[in-house]
PDB file of N, CA and C in Angstrom:
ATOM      1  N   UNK A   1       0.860  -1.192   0.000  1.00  0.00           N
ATOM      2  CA  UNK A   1       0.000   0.000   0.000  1.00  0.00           C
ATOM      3  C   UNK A   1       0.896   1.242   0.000  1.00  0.00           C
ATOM      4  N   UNK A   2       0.281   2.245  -0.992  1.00  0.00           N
ATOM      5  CA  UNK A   2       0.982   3.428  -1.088  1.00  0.00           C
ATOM      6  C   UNK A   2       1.067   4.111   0.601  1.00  0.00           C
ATOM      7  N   UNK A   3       2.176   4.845   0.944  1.00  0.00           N
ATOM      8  CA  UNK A   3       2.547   5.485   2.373  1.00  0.00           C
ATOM      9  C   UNK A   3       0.983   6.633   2.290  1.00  0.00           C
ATOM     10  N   UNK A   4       0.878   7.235   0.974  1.00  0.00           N
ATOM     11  CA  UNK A   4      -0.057   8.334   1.428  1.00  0.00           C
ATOM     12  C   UNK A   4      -1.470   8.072   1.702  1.00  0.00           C
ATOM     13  N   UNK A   5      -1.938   6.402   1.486  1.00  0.00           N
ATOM     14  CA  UNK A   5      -3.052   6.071   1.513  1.00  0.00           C
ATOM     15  C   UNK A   5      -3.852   5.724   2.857  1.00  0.00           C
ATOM     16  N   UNK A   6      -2.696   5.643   3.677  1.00  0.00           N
ATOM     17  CA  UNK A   6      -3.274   5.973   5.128  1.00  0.00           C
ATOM     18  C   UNK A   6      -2.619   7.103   5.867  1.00  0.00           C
ATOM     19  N   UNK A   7      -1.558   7.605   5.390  1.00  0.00           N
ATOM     20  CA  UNK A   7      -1.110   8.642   6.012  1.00  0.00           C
ATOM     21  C   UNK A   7      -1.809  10.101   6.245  1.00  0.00           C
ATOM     22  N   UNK A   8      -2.514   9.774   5.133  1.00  0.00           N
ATOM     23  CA  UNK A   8      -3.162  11.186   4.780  1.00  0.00           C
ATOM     24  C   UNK A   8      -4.830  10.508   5.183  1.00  0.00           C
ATOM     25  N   UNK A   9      -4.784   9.537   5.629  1.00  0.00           N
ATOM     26  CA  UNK A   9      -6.648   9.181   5.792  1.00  0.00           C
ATOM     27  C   UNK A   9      -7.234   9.626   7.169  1.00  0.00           C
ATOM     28  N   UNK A  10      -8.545   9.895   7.431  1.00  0.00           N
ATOM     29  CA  UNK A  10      -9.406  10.334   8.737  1.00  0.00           C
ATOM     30  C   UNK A  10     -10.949   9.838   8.556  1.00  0.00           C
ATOM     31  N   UNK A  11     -11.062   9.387   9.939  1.00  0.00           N
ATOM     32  CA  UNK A  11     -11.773   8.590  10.160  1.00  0.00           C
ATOM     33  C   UNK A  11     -12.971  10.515  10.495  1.00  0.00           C
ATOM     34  N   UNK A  12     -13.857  10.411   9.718  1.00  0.00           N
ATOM     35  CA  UNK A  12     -14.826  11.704  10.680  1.00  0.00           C
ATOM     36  C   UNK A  12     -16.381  11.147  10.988  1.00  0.00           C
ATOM     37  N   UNK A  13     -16.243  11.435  12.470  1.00  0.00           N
ATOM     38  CA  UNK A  13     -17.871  10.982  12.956  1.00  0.00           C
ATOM     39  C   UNK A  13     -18.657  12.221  12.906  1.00  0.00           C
ATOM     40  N   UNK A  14     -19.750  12.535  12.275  1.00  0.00           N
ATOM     41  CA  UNK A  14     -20.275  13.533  12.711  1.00  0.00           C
ATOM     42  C   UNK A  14     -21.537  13.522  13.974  1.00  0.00           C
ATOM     43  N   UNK A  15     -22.054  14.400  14.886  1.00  0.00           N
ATOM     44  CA  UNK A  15     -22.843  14.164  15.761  1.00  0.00           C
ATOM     45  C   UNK A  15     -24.525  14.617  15.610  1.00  0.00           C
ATOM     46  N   UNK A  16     -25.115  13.696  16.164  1.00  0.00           N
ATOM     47  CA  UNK A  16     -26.821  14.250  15.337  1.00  0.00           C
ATOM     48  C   UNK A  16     -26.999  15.760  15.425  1.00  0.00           C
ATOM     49  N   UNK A  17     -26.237  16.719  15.993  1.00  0.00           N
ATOM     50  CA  UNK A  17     -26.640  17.829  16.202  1.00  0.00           C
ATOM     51  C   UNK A  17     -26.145  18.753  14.898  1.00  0.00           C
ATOM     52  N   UNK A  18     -25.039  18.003  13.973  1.00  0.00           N
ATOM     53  CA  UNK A  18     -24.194  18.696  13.140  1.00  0.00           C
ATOM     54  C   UNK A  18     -25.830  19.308  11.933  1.00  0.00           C
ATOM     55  N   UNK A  19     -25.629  20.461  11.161  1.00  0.00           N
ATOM     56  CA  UNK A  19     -26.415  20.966  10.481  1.00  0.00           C
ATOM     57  C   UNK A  19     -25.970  21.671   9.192  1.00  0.00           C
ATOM     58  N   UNK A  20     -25.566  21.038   8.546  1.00  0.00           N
ATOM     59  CA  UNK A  20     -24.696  21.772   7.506  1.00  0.00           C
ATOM     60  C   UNK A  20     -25.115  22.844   7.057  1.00  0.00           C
ATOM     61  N   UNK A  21     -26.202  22.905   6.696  1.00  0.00           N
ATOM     62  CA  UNK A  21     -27.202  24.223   6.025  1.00  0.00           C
ATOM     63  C   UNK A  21     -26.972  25.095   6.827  1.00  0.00           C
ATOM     64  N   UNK A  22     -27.033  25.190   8.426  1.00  0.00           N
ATOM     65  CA  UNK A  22     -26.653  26.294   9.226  1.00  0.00           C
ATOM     66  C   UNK A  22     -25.403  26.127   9.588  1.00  0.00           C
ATOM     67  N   UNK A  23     -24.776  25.251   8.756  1.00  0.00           N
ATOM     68  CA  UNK A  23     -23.024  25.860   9.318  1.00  0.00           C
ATOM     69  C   UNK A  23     -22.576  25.622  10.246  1.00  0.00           C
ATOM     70  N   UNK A  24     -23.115  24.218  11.165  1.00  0.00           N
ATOM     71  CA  UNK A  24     -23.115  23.622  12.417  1.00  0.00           C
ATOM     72  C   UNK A  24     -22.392  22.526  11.966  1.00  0.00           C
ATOM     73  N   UNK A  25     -21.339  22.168  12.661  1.00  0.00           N
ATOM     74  CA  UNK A  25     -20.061  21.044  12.210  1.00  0.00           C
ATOM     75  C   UNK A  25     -19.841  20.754  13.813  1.00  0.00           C
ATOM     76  N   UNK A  26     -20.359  19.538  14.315  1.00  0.00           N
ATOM     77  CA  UNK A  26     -19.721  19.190  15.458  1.00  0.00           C
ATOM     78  C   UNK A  26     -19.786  17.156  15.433  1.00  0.00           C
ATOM     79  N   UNK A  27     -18.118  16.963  15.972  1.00  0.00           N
ATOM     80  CA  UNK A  27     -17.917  15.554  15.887  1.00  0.00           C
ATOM     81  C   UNK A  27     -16.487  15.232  16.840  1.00  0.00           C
ATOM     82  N   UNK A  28     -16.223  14.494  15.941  1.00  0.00           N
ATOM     83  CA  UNK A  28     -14.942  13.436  16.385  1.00  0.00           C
ATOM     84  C   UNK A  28     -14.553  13.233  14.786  1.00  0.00           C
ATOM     85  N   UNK A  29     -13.106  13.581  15.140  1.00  0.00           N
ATOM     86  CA  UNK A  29     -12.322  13.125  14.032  1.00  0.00           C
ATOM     87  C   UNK A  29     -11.338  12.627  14.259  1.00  0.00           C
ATOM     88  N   UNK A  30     -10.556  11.390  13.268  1.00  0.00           N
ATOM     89  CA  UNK A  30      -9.389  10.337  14.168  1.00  0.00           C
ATOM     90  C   UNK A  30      -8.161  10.298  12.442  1.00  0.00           C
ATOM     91  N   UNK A  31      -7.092  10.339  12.976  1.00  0.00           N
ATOM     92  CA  UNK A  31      -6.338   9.718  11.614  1.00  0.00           C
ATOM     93  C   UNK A  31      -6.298   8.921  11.802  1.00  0.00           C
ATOM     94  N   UNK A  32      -6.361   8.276  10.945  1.00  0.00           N
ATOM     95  CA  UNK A  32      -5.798   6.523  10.899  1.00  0.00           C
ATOM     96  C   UNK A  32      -4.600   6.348  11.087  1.00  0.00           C
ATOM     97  N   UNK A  33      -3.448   6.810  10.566  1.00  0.00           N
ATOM     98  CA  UNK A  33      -2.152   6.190  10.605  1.00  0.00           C
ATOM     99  C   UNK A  33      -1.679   6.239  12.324  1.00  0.00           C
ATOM    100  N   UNK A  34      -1.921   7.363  13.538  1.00  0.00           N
ATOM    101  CA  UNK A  34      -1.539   7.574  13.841  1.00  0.00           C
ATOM    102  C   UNK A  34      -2.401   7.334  15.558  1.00  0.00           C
ATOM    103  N   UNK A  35      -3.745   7.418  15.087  1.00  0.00           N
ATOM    104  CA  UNK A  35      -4.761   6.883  15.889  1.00  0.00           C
ATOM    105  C   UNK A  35      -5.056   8.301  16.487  1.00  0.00           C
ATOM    106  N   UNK A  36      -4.238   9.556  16.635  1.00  0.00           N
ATOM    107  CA  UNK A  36      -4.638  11.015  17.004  1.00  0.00           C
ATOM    108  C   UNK A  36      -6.278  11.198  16.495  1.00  0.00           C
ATOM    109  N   UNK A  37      -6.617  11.618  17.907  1.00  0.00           N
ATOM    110  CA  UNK A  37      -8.031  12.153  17.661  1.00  0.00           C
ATOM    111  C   UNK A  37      -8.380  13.050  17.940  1.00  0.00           C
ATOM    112  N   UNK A  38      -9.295  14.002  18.008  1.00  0.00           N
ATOM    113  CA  UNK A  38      -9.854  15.580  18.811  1.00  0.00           C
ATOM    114  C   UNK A  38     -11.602  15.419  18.435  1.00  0.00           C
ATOM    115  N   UNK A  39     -11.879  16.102  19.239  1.00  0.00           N
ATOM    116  CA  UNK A  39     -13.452  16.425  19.268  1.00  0.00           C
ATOM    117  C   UNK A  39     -13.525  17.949  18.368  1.00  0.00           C
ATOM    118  N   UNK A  40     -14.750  18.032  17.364  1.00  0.00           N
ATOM    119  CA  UNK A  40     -14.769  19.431  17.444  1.00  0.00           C
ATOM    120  C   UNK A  40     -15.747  20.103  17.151  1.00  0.00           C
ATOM    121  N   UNK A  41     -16.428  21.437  16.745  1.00  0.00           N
ATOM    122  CA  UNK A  41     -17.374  22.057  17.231  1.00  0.00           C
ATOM    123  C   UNK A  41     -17.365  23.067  16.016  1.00  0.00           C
ATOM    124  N   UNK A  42     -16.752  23.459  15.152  1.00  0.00           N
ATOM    125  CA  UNK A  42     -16.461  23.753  13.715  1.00  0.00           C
ATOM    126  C   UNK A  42     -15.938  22.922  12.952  1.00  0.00           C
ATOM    127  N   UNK A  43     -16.567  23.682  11.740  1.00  0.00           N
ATOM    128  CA  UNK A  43     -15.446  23.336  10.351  1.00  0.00           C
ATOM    129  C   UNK A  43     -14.374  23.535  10.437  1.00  0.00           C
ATOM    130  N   UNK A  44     -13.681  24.941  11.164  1.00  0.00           N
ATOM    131  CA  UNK A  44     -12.767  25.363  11.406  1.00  0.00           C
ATOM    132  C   UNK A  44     -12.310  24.595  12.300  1.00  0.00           C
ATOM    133  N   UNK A  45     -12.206  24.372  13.311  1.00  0.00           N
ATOM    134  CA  UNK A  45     -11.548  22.934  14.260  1.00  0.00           C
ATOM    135  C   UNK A  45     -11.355  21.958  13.749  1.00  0.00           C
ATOM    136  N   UNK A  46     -12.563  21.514  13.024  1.00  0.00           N
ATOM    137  CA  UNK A  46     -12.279  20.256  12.192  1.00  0.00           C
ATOM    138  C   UNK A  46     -11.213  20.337  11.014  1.00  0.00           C
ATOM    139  N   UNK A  47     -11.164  21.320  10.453  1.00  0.00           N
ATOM    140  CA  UNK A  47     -10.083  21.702   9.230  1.00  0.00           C
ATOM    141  C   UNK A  47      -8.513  21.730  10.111  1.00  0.00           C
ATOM    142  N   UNK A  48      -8.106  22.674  11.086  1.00  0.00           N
ATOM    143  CA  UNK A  48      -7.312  22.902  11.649  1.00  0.00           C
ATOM    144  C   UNK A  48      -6.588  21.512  12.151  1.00  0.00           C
ATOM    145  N   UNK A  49      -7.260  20.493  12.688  1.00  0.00           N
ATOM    146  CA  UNK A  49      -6.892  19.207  13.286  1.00  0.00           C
ATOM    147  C   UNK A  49      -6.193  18.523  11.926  1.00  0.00           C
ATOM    148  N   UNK A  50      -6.957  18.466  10.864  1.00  0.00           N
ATOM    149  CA  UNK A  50      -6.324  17.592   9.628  1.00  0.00           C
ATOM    150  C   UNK A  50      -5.141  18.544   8.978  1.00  0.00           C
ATOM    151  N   UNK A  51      -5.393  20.058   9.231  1.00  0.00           N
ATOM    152  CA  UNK A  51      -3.983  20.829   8.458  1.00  0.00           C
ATOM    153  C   UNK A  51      -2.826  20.210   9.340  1.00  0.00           C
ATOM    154  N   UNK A  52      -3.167  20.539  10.920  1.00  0.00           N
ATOM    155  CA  UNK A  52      -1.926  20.143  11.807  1.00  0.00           C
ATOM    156  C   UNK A  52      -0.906  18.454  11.313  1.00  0.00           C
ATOM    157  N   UNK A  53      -2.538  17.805  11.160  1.00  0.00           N
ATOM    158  CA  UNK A  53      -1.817  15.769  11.002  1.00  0.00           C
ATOM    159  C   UNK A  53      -1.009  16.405   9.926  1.00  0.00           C
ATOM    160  N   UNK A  54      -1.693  16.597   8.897  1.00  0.00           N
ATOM    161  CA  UNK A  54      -0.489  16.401   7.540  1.00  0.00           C
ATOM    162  C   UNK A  54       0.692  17.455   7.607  1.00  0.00           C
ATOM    163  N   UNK A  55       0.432  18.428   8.602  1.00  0.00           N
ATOM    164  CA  UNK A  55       2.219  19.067   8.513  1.00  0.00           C
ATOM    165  C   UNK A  55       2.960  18.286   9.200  1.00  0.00           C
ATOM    166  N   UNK A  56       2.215  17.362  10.439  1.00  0.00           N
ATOM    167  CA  UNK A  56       3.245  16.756  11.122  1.00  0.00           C
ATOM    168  C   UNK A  56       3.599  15.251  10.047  1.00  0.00           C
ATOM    169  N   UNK A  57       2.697  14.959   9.322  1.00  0.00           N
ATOM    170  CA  UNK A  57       3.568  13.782   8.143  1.00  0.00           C
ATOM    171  C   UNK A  57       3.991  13.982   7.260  1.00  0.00           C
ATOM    172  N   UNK A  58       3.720  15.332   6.875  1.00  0.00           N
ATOM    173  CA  UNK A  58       4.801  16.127   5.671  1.00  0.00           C
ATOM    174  C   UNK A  58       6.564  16.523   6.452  1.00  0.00           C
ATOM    175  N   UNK A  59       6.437  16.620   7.447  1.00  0.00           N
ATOM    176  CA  UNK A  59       7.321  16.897   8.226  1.00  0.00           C
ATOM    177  C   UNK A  59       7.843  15.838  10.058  1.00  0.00           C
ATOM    178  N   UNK A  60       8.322  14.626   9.428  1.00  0.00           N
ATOM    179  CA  UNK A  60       8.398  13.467  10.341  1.00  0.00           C
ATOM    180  C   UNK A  60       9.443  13.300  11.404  1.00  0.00           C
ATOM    181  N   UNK A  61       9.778  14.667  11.575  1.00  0.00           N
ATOM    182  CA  UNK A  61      10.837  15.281  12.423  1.00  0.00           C
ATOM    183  C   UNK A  61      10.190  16.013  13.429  1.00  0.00           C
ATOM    184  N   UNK A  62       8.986  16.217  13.218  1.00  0.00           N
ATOM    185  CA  UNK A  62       7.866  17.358  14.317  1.00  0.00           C
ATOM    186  C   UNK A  62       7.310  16.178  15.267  1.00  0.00           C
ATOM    187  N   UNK A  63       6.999  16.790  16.562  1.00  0.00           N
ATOM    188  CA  UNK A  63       6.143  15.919  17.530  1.00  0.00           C
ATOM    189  C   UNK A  63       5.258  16.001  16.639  1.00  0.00           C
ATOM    190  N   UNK A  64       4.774  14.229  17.266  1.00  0.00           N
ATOM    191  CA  UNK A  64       2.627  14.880  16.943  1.00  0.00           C
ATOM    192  C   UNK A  64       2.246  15.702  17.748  1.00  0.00           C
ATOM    193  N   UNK A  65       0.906  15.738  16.483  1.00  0.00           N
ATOM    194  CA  UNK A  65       0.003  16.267  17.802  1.00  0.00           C
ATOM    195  C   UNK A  65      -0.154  17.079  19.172  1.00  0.00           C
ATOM    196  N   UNK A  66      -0.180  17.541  19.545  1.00  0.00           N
ATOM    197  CA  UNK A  66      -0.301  18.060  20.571  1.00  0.00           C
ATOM    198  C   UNK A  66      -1.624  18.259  21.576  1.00  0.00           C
ATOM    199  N   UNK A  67      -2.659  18.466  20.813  1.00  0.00           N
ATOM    200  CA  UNK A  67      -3.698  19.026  21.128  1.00  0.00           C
ATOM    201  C   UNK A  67      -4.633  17.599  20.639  1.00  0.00           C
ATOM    202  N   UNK A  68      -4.595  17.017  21.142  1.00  0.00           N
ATOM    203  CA  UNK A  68      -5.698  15.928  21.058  1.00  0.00           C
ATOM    204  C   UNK A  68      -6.177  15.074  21.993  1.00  0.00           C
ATOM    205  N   UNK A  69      -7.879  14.929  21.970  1.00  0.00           N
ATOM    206  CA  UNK A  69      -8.349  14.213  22.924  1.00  0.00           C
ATOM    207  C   UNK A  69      -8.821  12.990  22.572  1.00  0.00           C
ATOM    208  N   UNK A  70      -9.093  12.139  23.851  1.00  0.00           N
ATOM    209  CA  UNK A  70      -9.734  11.094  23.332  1.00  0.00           C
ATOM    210  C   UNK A  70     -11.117  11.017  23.037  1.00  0.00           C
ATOM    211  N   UNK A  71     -11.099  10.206  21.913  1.00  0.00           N
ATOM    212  CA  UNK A  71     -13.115  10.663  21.560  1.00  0.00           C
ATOM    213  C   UNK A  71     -13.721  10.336  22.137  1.00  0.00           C
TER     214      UNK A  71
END
């Protein structure tokens, strides 16, 4: 299997409350390669969590993660 085919993959749960039409984004999101997860409450949280994974696997010299909870 290609390295980027799980490196770059995420598992996203969304929660019954999420509402896309009003712009309501709330869940759990997990990478796969790495098992890092966070809860979140935007798009913007949710975007921010997957920019962070892939700088830290574009760059395999950086801690993970930092900021992650368990779901």
């Amino acid at each position: 299997m290609d390295r980027w085919q799980y490196t770059s993959a995420f598992v996203v749960q969304f929660r019954p409350s999420t509402d896309v039409a009003a712009g309501r984004f709330q869940g759990i999101v997990e990478h796969v390669a790495t098992g890092d997860a966070t809860r979140f409450g935007s798009l913007e949280e949710l975007l921010d969590f997957v920019a962070r994974v892939l700088s830290d696997v574009d760059d395999p010299g950086r801690e993970a993660c930092s900021n992650t909870t368990s779901p």
